[in-house]
C-alpha atoms as a PDB file:
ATOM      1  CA  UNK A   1      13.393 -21.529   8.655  1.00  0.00           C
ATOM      2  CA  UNK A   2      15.551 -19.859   5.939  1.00  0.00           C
ATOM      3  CA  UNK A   3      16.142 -15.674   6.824  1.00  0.00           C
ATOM      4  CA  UNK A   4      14.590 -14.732   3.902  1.00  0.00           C
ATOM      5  CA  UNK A   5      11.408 -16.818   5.165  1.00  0.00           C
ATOM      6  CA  UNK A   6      12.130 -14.839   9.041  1.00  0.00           C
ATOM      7  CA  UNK A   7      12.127 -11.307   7.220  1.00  0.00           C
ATOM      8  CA  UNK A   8       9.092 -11.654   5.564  1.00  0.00           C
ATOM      9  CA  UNK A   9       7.524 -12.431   8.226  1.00  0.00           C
ATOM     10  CA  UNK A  10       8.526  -9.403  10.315  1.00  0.00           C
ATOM     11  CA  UNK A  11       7.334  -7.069   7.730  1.00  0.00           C
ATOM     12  CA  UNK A  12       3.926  -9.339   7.468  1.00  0.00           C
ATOM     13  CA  UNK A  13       3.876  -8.476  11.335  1.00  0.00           C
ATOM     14  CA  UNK A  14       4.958  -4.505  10.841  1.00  0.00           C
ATOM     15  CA  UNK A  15       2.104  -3.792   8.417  1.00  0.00           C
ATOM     16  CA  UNK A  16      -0.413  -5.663  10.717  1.00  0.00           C
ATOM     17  CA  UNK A  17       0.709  -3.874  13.705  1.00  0.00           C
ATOM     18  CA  UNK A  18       0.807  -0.467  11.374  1.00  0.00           C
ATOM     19  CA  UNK A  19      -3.190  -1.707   9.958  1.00  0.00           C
ATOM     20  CA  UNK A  20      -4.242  -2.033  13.789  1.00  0.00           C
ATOM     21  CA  UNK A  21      -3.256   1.323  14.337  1.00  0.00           C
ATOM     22  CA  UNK A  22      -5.020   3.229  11.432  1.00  0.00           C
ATOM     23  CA  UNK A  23      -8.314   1.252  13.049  1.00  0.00           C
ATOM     24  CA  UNK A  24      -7.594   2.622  16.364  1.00  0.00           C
ATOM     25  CA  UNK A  25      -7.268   6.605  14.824  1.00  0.00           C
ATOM     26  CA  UNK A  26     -10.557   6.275  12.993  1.00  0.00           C
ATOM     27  CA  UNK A  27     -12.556   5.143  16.345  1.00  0.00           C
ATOM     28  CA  UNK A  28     -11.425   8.359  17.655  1.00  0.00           C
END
């Protein structure tokens, strides 16, 4: 896998980890 193809995935993972989050402060 080409670095460009690694970075994009890390920022694919950020935003889902950031998504999961938001969820979790609206069940409060």
């Amino acid at each position: 896998m080409s670095e460009e193809e690694e970075e994009e995935e890390e920022e694919e993972e950020e935003e889902e980890e950031e998504e999961e989050e938001e969820e979790e402060r609206c069940d409060d």
